[in-house]
Protein backbone atom coordinates (compact mmCIF):
# COMPACT_ATOMS: atom_id res chain seq x y z
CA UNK A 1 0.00 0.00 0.00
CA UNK A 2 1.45 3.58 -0.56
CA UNK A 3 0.73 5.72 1.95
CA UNK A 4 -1.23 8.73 1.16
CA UNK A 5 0.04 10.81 4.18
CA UNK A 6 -0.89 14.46 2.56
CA UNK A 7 -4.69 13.39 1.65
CA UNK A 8 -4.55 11.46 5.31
CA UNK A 9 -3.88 15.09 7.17
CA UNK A 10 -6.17 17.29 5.30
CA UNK A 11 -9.29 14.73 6.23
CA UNK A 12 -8.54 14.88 10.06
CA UNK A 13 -8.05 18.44 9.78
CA UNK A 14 -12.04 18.65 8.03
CA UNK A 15 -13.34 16.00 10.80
CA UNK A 16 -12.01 18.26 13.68
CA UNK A 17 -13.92 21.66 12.26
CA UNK A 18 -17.17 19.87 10.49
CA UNK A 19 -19.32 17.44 12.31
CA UNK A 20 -20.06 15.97 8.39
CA UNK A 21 -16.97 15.07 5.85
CA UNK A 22 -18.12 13.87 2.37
CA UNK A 23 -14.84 12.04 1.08
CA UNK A 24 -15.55 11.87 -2.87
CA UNK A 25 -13.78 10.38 -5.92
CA UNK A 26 -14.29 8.04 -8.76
CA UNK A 27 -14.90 4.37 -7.66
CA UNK A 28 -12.26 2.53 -6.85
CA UNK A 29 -9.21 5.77 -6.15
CA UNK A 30 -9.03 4.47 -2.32
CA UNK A 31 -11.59 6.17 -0.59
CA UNK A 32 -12.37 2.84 1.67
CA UNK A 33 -8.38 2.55 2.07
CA UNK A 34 -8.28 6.18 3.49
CA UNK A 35 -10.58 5.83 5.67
CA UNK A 36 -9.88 2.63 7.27
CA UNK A 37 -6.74 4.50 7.98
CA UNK A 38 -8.44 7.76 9.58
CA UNK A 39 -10.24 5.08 12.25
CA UNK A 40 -6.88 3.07 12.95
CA UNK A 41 -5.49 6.05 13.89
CA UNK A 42 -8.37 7.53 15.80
CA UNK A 43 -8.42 7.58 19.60
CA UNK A 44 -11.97 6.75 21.12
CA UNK A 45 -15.21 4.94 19.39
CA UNK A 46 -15.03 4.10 15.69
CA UNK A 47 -17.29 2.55 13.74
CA UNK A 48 -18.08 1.71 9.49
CA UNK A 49 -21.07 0.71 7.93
CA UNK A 50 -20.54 -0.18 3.79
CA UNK A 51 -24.25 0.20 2.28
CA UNK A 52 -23.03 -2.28 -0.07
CA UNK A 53 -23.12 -4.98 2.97
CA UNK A 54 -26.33 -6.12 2.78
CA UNK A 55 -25.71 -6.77 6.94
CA UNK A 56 -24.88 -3.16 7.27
CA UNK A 57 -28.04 -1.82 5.03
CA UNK A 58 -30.21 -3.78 7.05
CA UNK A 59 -28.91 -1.95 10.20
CA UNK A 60 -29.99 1.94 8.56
CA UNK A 61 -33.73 0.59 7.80
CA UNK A 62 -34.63 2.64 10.58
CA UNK A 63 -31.76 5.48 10.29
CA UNK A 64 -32.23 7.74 13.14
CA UNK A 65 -32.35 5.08 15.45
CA UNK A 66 -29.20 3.03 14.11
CA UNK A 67 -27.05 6.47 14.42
CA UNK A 68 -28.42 8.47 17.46
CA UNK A 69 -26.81 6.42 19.67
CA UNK A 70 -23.10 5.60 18.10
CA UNK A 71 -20.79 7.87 19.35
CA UNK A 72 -16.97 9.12 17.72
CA UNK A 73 -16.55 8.60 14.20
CA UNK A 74 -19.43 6.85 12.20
CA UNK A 75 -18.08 6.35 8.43
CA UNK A 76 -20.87 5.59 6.00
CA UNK A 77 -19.36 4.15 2.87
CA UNK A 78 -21.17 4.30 -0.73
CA UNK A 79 -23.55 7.00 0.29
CA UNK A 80 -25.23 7.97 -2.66
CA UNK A 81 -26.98 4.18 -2.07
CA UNK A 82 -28.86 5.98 0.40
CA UNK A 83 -29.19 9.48 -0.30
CA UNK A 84 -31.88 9.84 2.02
CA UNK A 85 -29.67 9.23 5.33
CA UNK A 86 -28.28 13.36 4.36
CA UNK A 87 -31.33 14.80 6.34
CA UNK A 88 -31.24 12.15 9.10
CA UNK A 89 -27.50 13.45 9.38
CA UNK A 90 -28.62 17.01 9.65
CA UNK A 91 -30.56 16.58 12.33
CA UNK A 92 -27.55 14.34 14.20
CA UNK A 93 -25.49 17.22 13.50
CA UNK A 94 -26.91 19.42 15.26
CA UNK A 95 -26.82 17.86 18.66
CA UNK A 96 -25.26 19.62 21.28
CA UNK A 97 -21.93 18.96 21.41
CA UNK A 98 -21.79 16.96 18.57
CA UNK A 99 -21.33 13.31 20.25
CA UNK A 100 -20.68 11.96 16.53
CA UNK A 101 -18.85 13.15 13.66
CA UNK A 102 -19.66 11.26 9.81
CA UNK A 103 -17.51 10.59 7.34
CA UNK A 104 -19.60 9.59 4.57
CA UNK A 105 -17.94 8.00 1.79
CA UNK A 106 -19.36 8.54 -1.93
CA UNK A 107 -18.36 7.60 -5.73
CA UNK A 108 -20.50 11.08 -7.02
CA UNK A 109 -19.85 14.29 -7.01
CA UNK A 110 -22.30 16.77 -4.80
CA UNK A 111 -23.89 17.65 -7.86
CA UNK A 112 -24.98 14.02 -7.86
CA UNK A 113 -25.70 14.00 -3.98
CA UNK A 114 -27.55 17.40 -4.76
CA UNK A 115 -29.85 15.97 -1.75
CA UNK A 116 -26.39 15.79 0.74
CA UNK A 117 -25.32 19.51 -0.35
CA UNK A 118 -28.65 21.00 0.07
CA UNK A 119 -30.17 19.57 3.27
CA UNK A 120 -26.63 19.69 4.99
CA UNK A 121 -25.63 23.50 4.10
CA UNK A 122 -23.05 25.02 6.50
CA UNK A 123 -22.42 21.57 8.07
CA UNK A 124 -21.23 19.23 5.81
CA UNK A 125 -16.79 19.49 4.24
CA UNK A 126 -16.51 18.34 0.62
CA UNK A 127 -12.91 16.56 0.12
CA UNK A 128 -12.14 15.25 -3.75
CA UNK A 129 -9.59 12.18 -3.31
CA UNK A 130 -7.59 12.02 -6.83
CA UNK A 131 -5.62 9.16 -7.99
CA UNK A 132 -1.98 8.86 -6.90
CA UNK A 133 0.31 11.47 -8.25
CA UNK A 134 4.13 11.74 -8.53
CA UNK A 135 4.68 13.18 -4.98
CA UNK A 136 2.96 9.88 -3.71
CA UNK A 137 4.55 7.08 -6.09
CA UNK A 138 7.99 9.02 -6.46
CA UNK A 139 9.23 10.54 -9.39
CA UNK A 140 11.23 7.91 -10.92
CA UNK A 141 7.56 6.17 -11.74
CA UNK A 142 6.48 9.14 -13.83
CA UNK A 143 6.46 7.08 -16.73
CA UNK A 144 4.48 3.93 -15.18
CA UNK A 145 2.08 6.46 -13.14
CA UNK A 146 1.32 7.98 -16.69
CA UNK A 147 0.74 4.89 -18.48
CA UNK A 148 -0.80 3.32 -15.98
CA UNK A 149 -3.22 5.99 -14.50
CA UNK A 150 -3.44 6.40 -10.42
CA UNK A 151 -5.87 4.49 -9.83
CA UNK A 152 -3.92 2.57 -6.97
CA UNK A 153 -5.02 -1.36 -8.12
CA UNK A 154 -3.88 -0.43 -12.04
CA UNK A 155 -0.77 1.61 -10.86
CA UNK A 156 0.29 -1.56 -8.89
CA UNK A 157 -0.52 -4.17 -10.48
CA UNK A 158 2.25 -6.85 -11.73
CA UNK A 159 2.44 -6.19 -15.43
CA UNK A 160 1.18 -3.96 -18.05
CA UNK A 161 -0.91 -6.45 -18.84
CA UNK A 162 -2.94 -7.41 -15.75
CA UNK A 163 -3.13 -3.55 -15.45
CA UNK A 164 -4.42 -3.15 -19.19
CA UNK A 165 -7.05 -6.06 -17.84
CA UNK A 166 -8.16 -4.27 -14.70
CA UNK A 167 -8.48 -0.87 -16.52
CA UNK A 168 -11.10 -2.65 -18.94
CA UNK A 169 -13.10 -4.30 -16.19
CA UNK A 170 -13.03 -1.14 -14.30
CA UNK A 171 -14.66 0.16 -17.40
CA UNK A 172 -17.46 -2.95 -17.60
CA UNK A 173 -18.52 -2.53 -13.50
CA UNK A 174 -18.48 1.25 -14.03
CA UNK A 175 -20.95 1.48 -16.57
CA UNK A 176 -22.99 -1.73 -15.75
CA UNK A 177 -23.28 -1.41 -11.92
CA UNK A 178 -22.22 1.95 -11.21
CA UNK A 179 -23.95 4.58 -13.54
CA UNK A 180 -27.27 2.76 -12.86
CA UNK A 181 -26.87 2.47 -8.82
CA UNK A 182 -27.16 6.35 -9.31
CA UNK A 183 -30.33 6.42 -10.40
CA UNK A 184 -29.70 6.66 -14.01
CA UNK A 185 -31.03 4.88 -17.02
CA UNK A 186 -28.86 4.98 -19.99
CA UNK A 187 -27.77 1.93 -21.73
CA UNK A 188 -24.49 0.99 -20.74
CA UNK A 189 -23.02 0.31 -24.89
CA UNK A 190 -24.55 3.88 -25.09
CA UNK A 191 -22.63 5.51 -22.84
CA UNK A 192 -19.90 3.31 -23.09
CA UNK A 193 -19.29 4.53 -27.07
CA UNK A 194 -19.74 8.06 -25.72
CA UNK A 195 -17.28 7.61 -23.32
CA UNK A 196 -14.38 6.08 -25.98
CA UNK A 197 -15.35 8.98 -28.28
CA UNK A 198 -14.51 11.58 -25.42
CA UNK A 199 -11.15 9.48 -25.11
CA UNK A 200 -10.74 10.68 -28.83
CA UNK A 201 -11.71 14.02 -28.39
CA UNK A 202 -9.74 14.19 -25.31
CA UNK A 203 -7.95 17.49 -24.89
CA UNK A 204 -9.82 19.41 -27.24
CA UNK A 205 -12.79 22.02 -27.07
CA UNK A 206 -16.43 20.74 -26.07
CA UNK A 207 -18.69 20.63 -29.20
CA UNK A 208 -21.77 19.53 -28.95
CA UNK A 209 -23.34 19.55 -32.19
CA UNK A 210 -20.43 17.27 -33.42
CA UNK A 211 -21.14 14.60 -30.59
CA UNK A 212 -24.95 15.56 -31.32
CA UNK A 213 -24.60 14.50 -34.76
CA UNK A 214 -22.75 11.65 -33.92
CA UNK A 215 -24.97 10.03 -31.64
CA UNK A 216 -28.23 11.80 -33.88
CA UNK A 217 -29.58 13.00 -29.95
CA UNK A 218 -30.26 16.25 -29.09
CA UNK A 219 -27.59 18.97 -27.67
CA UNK A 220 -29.19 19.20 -24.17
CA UNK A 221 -29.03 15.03 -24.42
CA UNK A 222 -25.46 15.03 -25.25
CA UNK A 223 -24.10 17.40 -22.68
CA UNK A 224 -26.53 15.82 -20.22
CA UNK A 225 -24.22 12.37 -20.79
CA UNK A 226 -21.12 14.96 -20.50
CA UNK A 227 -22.30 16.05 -17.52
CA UNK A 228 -23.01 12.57 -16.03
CA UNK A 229 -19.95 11.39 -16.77
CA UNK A 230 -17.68 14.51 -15.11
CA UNK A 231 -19.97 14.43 -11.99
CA UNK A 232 -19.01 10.38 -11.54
CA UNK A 233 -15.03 11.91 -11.85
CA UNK A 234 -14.02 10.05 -15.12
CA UNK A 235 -14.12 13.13 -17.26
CA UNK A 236 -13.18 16.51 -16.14
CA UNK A 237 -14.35 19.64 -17.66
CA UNK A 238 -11.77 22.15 -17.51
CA UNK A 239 -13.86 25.79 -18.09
CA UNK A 240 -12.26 28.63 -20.21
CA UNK A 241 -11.10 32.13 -18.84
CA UNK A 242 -13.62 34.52 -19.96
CA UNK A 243 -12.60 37.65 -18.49
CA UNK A 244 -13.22 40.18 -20.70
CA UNK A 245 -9.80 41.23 -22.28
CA UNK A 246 -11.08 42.98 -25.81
CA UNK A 247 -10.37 39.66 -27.61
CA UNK A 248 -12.41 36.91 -28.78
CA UNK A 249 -12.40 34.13 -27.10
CA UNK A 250 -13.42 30.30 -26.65
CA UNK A 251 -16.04 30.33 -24.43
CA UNK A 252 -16.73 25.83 -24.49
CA UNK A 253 -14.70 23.42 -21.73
CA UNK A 254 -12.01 21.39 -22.53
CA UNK A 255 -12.99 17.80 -21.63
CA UNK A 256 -10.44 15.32 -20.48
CA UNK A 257 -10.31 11.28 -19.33
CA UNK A 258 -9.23 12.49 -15.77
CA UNK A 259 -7.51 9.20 -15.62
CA UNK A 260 -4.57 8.59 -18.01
CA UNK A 261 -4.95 4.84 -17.45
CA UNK A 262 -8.53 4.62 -18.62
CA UNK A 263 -7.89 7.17 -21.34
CA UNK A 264 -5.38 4.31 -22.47
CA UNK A 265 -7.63 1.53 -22.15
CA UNK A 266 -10.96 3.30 -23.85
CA UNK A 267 -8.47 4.41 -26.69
CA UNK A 268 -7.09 0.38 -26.94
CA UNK A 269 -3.00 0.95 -26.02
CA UNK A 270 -1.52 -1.60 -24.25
CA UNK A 271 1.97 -1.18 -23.83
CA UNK A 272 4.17 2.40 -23.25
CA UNK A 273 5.32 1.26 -27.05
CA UNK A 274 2.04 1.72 -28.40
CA UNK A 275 1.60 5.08 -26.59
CA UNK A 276 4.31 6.52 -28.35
CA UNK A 277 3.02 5.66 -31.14
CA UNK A 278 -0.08 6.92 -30.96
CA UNK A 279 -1.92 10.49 -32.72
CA UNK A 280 -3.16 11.29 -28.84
CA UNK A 281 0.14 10.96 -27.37
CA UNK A 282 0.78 14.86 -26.61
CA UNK A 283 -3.02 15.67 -25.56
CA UNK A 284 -2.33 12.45 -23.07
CA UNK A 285 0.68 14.27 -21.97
CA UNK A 286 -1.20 17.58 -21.61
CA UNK A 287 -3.88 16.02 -19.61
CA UNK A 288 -1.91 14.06 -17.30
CA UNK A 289 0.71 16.81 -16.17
CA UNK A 290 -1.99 19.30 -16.15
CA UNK A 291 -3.53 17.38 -13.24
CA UNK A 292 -0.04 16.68 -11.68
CA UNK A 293 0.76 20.46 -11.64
CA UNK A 294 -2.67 20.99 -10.20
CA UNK A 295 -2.26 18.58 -7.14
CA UNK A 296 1.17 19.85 -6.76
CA UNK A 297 -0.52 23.66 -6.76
CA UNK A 298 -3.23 21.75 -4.35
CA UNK A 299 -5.17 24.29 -6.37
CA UNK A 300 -9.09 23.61 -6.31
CA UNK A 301 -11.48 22.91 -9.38
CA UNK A 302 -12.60 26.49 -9.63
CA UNK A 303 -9.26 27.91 -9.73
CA UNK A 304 -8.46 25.96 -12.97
CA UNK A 305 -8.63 27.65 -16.49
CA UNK A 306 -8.05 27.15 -19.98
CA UNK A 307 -7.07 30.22 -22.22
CA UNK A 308 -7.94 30.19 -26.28
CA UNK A 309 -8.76 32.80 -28.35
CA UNK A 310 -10.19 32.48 -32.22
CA UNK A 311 -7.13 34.20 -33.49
CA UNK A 312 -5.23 31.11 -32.12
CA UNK A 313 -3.66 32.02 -29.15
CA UNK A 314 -4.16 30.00 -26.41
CA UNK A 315 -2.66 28.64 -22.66
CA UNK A 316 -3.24 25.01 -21.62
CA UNK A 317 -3.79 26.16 -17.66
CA UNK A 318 -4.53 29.19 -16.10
CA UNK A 319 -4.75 28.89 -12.21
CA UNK A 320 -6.03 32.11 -10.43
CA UNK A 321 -6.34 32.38 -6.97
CA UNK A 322 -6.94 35.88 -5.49
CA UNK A 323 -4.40 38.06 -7.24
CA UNK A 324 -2.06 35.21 -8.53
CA UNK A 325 -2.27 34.26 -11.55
CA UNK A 326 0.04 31.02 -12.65
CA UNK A 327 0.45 29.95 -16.12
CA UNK A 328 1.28 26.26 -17.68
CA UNK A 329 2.01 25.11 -21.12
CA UNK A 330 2.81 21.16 -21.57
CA UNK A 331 4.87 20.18 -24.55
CA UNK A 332 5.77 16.22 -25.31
CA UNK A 333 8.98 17.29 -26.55
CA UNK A 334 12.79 17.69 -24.47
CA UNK A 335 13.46 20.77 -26.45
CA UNK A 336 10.55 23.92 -25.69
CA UNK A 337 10.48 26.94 -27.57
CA UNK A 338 9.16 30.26 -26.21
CA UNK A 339 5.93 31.05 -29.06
CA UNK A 340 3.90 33.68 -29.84
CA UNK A 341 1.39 32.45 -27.99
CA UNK A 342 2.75 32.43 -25.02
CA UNK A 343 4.20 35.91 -25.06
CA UNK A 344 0.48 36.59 -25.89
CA UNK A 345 -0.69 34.74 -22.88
CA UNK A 346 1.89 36.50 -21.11
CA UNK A 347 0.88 40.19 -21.72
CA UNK A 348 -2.93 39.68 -22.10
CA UNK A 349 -3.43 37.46 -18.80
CA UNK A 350 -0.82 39.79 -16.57
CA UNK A 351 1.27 36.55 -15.87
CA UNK A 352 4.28 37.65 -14.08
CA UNK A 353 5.86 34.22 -15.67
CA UNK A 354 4.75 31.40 -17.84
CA UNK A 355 6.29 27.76 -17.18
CA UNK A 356 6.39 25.04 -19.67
CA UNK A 357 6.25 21.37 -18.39
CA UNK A 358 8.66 19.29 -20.42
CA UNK A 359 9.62 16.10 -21.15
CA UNK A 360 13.28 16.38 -21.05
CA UNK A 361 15.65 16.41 -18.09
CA UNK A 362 16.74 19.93 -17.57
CA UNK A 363 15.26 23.14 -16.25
CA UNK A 364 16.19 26.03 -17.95
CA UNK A 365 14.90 29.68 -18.91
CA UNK A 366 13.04 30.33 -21.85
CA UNK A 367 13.13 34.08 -21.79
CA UNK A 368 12.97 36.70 -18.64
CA UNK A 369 9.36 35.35 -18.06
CA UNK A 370 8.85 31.95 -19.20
CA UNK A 371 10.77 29.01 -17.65
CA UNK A 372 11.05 25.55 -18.88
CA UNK A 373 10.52 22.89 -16.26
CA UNK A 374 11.59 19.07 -16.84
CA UNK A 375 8.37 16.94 -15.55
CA UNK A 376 11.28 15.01 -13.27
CA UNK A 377 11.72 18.07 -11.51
CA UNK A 378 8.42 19.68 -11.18
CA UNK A 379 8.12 19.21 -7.26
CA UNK A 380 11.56 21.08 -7.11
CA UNK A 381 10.20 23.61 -9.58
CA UNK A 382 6.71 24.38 -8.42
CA UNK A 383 5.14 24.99 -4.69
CA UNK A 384 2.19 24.87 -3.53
CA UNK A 385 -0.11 27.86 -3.68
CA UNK A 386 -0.85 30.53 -0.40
């Protein structure tokens, strides 16, 4: 097991200030693992109910009464099963001094659990748990972690090939057991063959009357699949900047596989060989340092930006928190050039300096403002944001 000491902290730190924790991610990312882990370490009463154990359902039938009386930390694991425990928990959060604290475990995001966000407002922490990222596996396994994904049973697993396997069936449960457990009815091929076209459009600007036509649905249809998809956390939308800066400018998301592992497996490559072979091989690049910078930044969803403007300028990530503004370019390539685009980011944005994520070895300036950053190096290079 690699420990994931950083993600470990920053959930006891939520449990001591909110008597709720939601601890969200896609299926699967080590949600269960984590937790375990927060009640090993926990002094006093403990105790974990999975609403997949048909022993531990049958315990909630009558909710109030099954959790009034449990004292420390109750985890509740898979609950968007029962959505309707959120107002049961509202009303055990507000106890006088709150004899239980929940850490409720879920596989959607709280767009999904609209019922947990809306009926626990003010009371309830919302933590994302990503895949494992360089600063976890060590940067010498940039290459596997990339190839692989983060998810931690693919990362680990003994060859490319029993990962490769894992990936697909990860893909088969998702769809077939997941998607519907949330309440929704869409044939799994269907959204399966939207999901492998999104591997092919991965990196690029949302359009919806292409994937309209494609599918011969409706707009509102296809982004309604989009959306179902991002709020599950296997595609990520990343939003454009649209501050007005007198140019025109791309106003659709980018949509990426958040995993790089199941981008690989929906797109059929099987082997590192085949990767670098293959037409996608800089927008998987792009997408999987973009979210390694992020987690590095430990900057939050809303924070994250694409640039692109009609004329053709563009920046991969903009990250803006208060006054800061950071910008990234990723290049597959040992050898980055300084472009007009950047200089354009550069002066239209305000960026004090622009790095570009590379996949060489050294770490060099560009020009006064724009750095070039080898990916080995990029916890070295890049600190976490105030």
């Amino acid at each position: 097991m690699i420990p994931r000491t950083d993600h470990l902290r920053q959930l006891e730190r939520r449990l001591r200030t909110s008597p709720v924790v939601a601890l969200l991610g896609p299926r699967q990312v080590g949600k269960t693992t984590l937790a375990r882990e927060v009640t090993r370490r926990r002094k006093g009463q403990t105790s974990f109910l999975d609403l997949e154990d048909p022993r531990d359902l049958a315990q909630l039938d009558e909710p109030m009464l099954a959790l009034e009386g449990r004292r420390g930390l109750v985890v509740l694991d898979e609950i968007q099963r029962r959505p309707e425990l959120f107002p049961v928990l509202r009303v055990l959060a507000d106890r006088p001094r709150t004899p239980a604290r929940f850490l409720v475990l879920g596989s959607a995001s709280p767009d999904l659990l609209r019922q947990g966000s809306e009926s626990l407002a003010g009371r309830i922490a919302f933590y994302d748990l990503p895949g494992l990222d360089i600063q976890e596996v060590g940067i010498r396994q940039i290459q596997q972690l990339w190839f692989r994904g983060g998810l931690p049973k693919a990362y680990l697993a003994a060859t490319h090939r029993a990962s490769d396997e894992w990936r697909h069936d990860f893909v088969r449960t998702f769809l077939e057991r997941d998607i519907p457990r949330l309440g929704i009815a869409i044939p799994p091929g269907t959204l399966e063959r939207f999901w492998a076209m999104l591997a092919h459009y991965h990196g690029q600007v949302w359009n919806a009357s292409e994937f309209g036509k494609s599918f011969g649905i409706s707009h509102p249809t296809v982004r309604r699949y989009l959306d179902i998809l991002t709020n599950a956390y296997v595609i990520t939308q990343l939003r454009p900047w649209a501050e007005n800066v007198g140019k025109r400018i791309v106003k659709s998301p980018k949509v990426f596989v958040t995993d790089s592992g199941i981008l690989h497996a929906l797109l059929g490559i099987k082997s590192p060989t085949e990767l670098e072979r293959q037409p996608k091989l800089g927008a998987s690049w792009e997408g999987f340092m973009m979210g390694q910078v992020v987690r590095v930044l430990r900057a939050r969803r809303e924070e994250c930006y694409f640039w692109a403007t009609h004329a053709g300028a563009e920046l991969d990530l903009l990250v803006v928190r208060g006054r800061q503004r950071l910008g990234f370019e990723f290049k597959r390539t040992d050898a980055p050039r300084p472009t007009a685009s950047m200089r354009s980011a550069l002066e239209t944005l305000g960026l004090r300096r622009l790095v570009v994520v590379h996949a060489g070895q050294s770490t060099f300036p560009l020009t006064s403002q724009i750095r070039a950053v080898a990916a080995v190096e990029l916890v070295n290079e890049i600190k976490p944001l105030h």
